[in-house]
N, C-alpha and C. Protein backbone atom coordinates (compact mmCIF):
# COMPACT_ATOMS: atom_id res chain seq x y z
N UNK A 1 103.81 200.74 122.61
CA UNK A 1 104.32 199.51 123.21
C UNK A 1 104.34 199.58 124.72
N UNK A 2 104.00 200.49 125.11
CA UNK A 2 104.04 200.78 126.86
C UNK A 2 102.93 200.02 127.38
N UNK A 3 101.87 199.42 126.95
CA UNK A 3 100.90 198.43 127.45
C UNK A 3 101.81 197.13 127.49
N UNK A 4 102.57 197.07 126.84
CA UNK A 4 103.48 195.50 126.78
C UNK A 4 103.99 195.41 128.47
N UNK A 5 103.77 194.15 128.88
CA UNK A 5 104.14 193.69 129.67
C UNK A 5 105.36 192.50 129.35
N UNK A 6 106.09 192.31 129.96
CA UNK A 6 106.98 191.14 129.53
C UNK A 6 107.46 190.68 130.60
N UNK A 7 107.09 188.83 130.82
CA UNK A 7 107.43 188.61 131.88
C UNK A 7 108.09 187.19 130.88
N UNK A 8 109.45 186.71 132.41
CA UNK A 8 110.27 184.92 132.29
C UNK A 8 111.18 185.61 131.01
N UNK A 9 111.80 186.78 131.12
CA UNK A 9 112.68 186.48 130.33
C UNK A 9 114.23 186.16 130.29
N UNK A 10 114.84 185.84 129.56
CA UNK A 10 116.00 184.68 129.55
C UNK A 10 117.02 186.11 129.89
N UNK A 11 117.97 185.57 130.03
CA UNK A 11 119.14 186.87 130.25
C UNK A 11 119.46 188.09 129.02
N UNK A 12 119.30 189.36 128.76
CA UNK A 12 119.39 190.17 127.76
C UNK A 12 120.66 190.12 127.14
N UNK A 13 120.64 190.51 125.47
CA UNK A 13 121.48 189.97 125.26
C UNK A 13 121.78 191.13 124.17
N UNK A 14 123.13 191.08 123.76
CA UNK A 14 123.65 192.40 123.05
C UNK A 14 123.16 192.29 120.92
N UNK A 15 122.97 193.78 121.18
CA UNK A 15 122.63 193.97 119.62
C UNK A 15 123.50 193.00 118.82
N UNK A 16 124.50 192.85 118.77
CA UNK A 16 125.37 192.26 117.74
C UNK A 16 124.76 190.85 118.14
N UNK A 17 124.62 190.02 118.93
CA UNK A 17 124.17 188.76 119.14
C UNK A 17 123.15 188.42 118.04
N UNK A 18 122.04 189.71 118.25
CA UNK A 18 120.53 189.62 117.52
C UNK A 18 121.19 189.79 116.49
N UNK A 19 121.62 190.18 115.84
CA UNK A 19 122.64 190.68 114.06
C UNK A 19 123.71 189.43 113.45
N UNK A 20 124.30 188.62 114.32
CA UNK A 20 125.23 188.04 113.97
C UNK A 20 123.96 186.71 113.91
N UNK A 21 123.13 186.37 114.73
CA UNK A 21 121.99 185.31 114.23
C UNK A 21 120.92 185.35 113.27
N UNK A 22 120.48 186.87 112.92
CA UNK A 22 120.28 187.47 112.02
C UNK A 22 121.10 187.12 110.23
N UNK A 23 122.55 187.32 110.35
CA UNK A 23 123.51 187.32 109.20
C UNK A 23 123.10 185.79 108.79
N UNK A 24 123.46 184.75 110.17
CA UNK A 24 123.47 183.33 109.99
C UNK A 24 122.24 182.73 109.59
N UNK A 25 120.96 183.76 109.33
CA UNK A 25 119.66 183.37 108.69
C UNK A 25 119.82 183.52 107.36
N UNK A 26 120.94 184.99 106.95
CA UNK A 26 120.75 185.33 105.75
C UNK A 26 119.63 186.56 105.49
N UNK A 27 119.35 187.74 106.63
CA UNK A 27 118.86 188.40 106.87
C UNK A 27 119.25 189.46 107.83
N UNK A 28 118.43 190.79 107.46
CA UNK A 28 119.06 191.83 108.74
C UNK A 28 117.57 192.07 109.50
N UNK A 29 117.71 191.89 110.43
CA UNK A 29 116.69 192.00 111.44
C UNK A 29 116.28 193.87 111.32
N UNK A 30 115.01 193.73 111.54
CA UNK A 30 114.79 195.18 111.76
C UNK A 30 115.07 196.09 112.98
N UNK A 31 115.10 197.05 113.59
CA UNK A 31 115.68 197.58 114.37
C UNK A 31 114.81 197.85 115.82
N UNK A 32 113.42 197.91 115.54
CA UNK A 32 112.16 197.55 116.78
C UNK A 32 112.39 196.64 116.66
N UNK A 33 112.73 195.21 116.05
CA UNK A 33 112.55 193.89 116.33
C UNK A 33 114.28 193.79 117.44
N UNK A 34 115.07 194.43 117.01
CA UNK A 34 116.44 194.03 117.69
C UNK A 34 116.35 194.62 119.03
N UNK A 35 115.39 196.05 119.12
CA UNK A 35 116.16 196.71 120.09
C UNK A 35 114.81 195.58 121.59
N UNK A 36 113.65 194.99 121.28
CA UNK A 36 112.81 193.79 121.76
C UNK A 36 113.60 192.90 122.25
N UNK A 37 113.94 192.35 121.23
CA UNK A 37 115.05 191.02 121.54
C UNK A 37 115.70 190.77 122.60
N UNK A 38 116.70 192.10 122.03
CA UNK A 38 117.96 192.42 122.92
C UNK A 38 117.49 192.26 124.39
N UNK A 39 116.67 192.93 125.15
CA UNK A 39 115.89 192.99 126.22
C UNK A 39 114.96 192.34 127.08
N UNK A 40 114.47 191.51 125.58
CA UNK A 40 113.69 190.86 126.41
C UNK A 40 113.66 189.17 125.50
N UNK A 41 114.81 188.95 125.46
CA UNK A 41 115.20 187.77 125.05
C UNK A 41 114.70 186.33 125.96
N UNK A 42 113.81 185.76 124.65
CA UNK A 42 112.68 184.74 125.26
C UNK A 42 111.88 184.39 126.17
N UNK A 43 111.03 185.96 126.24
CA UNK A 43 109.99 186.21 126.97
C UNK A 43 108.51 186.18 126.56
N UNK A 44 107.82 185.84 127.39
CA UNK A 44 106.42 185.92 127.58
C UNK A 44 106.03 187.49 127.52
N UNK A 45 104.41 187.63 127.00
CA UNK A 45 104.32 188.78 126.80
C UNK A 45 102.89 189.43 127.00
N UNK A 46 102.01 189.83 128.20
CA UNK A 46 100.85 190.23 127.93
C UNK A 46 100.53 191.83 128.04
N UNK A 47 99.55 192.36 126.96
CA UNK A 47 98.29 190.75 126.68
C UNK A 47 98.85 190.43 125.04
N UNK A 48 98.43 189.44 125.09
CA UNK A 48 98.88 188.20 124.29
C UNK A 48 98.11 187.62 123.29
N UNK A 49 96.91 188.11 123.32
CA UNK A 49 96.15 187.58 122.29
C UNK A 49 96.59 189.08 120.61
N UNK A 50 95.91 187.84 119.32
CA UNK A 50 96.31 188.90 118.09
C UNK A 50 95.55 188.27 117.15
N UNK A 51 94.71 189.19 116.05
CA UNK A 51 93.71 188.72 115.09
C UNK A 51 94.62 188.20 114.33
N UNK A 52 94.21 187.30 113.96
CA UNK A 52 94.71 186.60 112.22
C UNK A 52 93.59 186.01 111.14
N UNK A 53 93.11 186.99 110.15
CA UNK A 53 92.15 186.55 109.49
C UNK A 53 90.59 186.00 110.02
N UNK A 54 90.60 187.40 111.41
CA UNK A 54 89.42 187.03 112.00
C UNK A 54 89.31 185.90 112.92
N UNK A 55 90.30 184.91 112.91
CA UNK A 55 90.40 184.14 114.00
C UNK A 55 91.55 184.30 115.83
N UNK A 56 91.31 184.12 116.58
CA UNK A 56 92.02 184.93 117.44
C UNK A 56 93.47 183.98 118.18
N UNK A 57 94.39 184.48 117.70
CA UNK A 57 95.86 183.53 118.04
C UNK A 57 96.54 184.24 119.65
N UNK A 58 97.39 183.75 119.49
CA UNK A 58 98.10 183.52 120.98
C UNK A 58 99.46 183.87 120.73
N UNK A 59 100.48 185.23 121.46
CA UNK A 59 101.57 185.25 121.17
C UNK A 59 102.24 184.45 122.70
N UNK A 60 102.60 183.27 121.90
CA UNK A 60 103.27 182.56 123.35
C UNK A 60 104.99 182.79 124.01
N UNK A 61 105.99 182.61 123.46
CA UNK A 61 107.02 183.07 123.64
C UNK A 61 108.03 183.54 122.50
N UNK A 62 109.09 185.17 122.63
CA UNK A 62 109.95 185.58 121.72
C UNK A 62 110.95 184.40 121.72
N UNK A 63 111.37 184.10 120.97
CA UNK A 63 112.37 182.86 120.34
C UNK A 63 113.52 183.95 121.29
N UNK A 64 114.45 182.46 121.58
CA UNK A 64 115.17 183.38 122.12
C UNK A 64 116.80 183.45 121.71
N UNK A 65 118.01 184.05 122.01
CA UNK A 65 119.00 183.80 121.92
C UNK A 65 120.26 183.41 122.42
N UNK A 66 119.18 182.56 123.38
CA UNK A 66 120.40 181.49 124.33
C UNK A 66 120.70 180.62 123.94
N UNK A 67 122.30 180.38 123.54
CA UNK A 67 122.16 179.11 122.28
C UNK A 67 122.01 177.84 123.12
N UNK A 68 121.86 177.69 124.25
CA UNK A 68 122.01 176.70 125.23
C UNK A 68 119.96 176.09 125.12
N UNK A 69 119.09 176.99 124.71
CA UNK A 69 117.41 176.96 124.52
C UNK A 69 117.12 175.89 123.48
N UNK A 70 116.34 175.48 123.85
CA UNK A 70 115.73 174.56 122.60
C UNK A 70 114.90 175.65 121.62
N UNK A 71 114.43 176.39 122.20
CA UNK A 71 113.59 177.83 121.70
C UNK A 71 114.51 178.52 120.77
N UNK A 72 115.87 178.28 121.23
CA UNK A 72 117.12 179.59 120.32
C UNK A 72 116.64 179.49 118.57
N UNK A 73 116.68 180.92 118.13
CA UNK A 73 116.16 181.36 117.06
C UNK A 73 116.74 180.13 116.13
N UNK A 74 118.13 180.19 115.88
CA UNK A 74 118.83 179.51 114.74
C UNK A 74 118.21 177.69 115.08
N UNK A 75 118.04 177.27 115.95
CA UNK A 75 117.60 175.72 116.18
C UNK A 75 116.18 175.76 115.56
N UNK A 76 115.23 176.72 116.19
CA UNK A 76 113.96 176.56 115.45
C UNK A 76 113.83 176.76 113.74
N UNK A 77 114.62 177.72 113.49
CA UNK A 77 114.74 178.42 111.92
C UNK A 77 114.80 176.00 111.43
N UNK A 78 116.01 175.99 112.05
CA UNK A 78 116.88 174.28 111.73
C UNK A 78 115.63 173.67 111.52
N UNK A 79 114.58 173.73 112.66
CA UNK A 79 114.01 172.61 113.37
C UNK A 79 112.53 172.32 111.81
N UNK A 80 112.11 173.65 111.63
CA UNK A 80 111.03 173.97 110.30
C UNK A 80 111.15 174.69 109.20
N UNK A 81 112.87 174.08 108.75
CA UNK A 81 112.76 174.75 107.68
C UNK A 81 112.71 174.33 106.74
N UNK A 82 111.95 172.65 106.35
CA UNK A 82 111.71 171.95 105.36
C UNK A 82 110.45 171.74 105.06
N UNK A 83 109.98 172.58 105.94
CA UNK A 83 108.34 173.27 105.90
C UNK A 83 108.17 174.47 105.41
N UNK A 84 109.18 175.95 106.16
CA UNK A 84 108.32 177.23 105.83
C UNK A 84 108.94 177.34 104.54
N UNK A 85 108.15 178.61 104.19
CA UNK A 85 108.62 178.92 102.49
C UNK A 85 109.77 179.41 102.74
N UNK A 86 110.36 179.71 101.68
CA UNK A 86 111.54 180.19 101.52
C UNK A 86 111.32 181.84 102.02
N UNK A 87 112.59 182.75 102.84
CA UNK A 87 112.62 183.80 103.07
C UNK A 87 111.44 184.00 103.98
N UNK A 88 111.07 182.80 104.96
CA UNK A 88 110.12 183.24 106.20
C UNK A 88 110.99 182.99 107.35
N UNK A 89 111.11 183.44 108.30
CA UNK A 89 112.31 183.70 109.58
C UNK A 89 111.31 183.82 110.54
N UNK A 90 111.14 182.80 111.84
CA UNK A 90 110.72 182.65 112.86
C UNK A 90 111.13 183.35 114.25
N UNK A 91 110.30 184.58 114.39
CA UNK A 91 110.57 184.44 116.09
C UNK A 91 109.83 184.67 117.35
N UNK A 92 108.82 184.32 117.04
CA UNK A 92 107.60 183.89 118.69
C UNK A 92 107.41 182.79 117.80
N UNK A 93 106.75 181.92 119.04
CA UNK A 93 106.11 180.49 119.20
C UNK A 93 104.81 180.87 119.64
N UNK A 94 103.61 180.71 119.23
CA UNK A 94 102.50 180.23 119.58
C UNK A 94 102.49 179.46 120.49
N UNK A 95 101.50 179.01 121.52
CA UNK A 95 101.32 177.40 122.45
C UNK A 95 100.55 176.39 121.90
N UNK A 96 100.62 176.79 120.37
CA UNK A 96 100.25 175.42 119.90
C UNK A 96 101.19 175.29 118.66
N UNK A 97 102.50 175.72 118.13
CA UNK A 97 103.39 174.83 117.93
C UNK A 97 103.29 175.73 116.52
N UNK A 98 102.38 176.80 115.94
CA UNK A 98 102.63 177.79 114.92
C UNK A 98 103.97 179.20 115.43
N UNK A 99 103.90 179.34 114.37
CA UNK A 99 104.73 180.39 114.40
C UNK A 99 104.73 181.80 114.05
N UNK A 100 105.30 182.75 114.54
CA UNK A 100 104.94 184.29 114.20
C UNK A 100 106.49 183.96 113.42
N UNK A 101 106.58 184.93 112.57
CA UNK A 101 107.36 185.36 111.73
C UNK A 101 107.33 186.33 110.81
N UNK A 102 108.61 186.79 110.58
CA UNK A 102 108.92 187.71 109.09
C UNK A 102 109.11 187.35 107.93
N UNK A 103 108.71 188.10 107.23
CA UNK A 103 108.31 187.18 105.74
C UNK A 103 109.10 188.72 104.81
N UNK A 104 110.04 188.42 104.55
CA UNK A 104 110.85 188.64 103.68
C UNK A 104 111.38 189.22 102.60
N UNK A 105 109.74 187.95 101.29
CA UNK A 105 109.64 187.70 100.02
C UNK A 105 108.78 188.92 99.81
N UNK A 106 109.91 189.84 99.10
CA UNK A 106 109.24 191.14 98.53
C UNK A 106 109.28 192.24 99.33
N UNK A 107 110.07 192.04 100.70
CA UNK A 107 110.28 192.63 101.92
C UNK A 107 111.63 192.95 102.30
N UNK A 108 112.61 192.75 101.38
CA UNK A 108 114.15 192.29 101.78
C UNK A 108 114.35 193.50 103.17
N UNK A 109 113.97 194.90 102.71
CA UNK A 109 114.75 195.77 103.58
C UNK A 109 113.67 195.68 105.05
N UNK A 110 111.92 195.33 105.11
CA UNK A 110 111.93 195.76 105.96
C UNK A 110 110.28 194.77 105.84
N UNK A 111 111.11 193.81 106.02
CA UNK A 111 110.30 192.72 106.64
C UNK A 111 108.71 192.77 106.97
N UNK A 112 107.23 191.98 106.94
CA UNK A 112 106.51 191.84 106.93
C UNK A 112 106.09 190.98 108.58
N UNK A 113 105.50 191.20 109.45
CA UNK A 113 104.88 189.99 110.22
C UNK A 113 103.76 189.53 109.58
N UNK A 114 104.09 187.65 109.69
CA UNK A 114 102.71 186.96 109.77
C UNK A 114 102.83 185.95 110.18
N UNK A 115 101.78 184.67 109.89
CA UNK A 115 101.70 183.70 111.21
C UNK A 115 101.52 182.55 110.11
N UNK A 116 102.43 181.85 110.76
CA UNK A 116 102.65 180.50 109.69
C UNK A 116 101.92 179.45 110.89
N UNK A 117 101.30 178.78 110.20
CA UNK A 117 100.29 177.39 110.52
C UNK A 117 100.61 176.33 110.38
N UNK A 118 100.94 175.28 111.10
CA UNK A 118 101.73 173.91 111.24
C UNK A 118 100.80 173.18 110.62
N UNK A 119 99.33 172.94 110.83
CA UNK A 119 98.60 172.23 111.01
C UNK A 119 98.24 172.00 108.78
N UNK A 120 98.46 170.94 108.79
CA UNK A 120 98.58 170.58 106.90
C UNK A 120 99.26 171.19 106.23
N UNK A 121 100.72 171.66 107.33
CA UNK A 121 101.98 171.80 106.21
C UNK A 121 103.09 171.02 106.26
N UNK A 122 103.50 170.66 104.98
CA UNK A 122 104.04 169.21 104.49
C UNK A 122 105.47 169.91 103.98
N UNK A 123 106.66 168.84 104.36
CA UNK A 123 107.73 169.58 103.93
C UNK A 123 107.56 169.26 102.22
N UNK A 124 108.00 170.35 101.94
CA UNK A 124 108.58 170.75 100.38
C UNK A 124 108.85 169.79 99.54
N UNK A 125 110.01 168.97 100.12
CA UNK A 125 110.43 167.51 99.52
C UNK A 125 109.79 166.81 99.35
N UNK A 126 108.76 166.35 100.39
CA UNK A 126 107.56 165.45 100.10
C UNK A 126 107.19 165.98 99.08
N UNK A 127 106.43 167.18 99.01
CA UNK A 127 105.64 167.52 97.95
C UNK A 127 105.91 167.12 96.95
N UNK A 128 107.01 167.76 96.70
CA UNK A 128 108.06 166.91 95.07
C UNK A 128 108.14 165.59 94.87
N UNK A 129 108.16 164.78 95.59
CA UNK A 129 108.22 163.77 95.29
C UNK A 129 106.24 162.86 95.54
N UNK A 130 106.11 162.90 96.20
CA UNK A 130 104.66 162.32 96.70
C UNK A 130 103.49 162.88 95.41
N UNK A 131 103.63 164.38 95.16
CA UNK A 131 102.53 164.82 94.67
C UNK A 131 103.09 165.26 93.03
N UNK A 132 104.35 165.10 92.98
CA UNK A 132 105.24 165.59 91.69
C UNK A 132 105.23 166.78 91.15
N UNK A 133 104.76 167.74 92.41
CA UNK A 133 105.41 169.07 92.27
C UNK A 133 106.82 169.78 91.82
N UNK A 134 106.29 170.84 91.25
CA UNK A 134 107.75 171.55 90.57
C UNK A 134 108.08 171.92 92.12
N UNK A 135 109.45 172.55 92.28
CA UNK A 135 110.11 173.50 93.85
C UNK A 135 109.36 174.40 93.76
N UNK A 136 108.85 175.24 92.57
CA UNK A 136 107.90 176.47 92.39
C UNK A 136 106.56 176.29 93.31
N UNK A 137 105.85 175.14 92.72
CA UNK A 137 104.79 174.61 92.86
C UNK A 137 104.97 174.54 94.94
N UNK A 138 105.59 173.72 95.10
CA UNK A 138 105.68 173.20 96.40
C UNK A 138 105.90 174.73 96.92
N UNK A 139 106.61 175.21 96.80
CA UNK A 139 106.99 176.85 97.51
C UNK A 139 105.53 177.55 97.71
N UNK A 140 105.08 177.02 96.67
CA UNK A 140 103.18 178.06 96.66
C UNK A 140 102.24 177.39 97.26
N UNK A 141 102.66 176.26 97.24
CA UNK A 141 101.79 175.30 98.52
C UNK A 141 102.21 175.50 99.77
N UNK A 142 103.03 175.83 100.15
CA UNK A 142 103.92 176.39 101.37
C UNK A 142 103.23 177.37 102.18
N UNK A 143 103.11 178.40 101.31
CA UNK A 143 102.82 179.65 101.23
C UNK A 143 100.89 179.62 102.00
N UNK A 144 100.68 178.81 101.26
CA UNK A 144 99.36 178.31 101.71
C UNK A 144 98.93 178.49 102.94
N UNK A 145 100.02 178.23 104.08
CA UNK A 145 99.87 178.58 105.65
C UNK A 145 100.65 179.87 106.13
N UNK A 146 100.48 180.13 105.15
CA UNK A 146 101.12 182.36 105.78
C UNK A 146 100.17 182.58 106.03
N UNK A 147 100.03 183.61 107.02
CA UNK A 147 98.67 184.70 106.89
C UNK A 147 99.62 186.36 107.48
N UNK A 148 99.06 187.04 106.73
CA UNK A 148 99.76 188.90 106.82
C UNK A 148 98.89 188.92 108.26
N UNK A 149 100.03 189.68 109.27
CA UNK A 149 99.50 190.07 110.45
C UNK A 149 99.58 191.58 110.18
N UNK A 150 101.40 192.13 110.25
CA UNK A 150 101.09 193.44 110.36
C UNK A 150 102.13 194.26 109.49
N UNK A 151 102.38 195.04 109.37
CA UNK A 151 102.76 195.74 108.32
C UNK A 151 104.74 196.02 108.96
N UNK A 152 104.85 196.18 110.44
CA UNK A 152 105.76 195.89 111.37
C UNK A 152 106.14 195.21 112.29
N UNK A 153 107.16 195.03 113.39
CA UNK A 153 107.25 194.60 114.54
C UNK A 153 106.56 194.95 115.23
N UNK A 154 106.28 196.75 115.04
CA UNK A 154 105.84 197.46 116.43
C UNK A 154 104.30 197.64 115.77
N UNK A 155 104.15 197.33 114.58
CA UNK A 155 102.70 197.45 114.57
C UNK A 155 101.76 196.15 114.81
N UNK A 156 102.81 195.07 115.03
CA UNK A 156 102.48 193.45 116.14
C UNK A 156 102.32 193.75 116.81
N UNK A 157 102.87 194.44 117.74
CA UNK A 157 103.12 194.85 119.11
C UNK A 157 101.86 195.49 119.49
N UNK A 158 101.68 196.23 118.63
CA UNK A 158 100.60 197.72 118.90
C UNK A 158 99.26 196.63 118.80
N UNK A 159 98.69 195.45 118.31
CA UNK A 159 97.70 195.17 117.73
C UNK A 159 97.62 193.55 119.13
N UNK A 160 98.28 193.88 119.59
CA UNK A 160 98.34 192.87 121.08
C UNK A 160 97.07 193.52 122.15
N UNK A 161 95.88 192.20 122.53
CA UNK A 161 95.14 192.78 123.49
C UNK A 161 94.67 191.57 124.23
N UNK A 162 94.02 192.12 125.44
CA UNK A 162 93.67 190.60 126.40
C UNK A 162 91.92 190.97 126.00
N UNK A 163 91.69 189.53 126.31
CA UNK A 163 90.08 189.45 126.39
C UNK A 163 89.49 190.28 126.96
């Protein structure tokens, strides 16, 4: 992680902060992801580019934990969560409005990164009702815009490069 650069970040903020927004997801954050946070709470980060399924994405900013941010973790979790699947937890933003996240499902103790895709995902409810999907059904249509990045936080981290 010593190639990481991190620049614009918001004021650092204490472990228990990252844990107590963490609890209020219904999740325990991993411990490279907290001790990041903590430090470099809603920052920019180069280099910045990261493969996803062969196509090349953009890590734009760590979600942050100023509850005063439109960015703050718990508002965004609010803002798409009648979109992501169940047990996916957001925290970088892309600059085009996707999301990096931990994925959970099948992960309880130690979380997965991958990159959820805005672009033809429909909240849940619609589904059920519009297309007369089961919640099952709609959850696997959901799922549809995951893609597996990395196996960790720090192996996100590690897989960060500039052009």
């Amino acid at each position: 992680m010593s190639k990481i650069k991190w620049r614009s970040r918001d004021e650092p903020v204490t472990k228990d902060e990252v844990e107590n927004d963490g609890e209020k997801l219904g999740v325990k954050f991993p411990i490279d992801y907290i001790e990041v946070a903590k430090d470099y709470n809603g920052a920019h980060v180069s280099p910045k580019l990261f493969q996803v399924e062969g196509k090349e994405k953009v890590f734009g900013t760590l979600l942050t934990y100023d509850n005063e941010d439109d960015e703050h973790i718990l508002e965004v979790f609010n803002d798409y969560m009648d979109t992501l699947p169940k047990k996916i937890i957001p925290i970088v933003f892309d600059p085009s409005g996707n999301l990096i996240c931990f994925d959970y499902k099948e992960h309880e103790d130690n979380p997965i990164v991958v990159f959820w895709e805005h672009e033809n995902a429909w909240e849940k409810e619609m589904l059920m009702q519009e297309e007369g999907l089961t919640e099952e059904q709609a959850e696997e249509r959901a799922r549809e815009n995951v893609f597996y990045v990395a196996s960790t936080f720090t192996e996100f981290l590690n897989k960060l490069y500039e052009e």
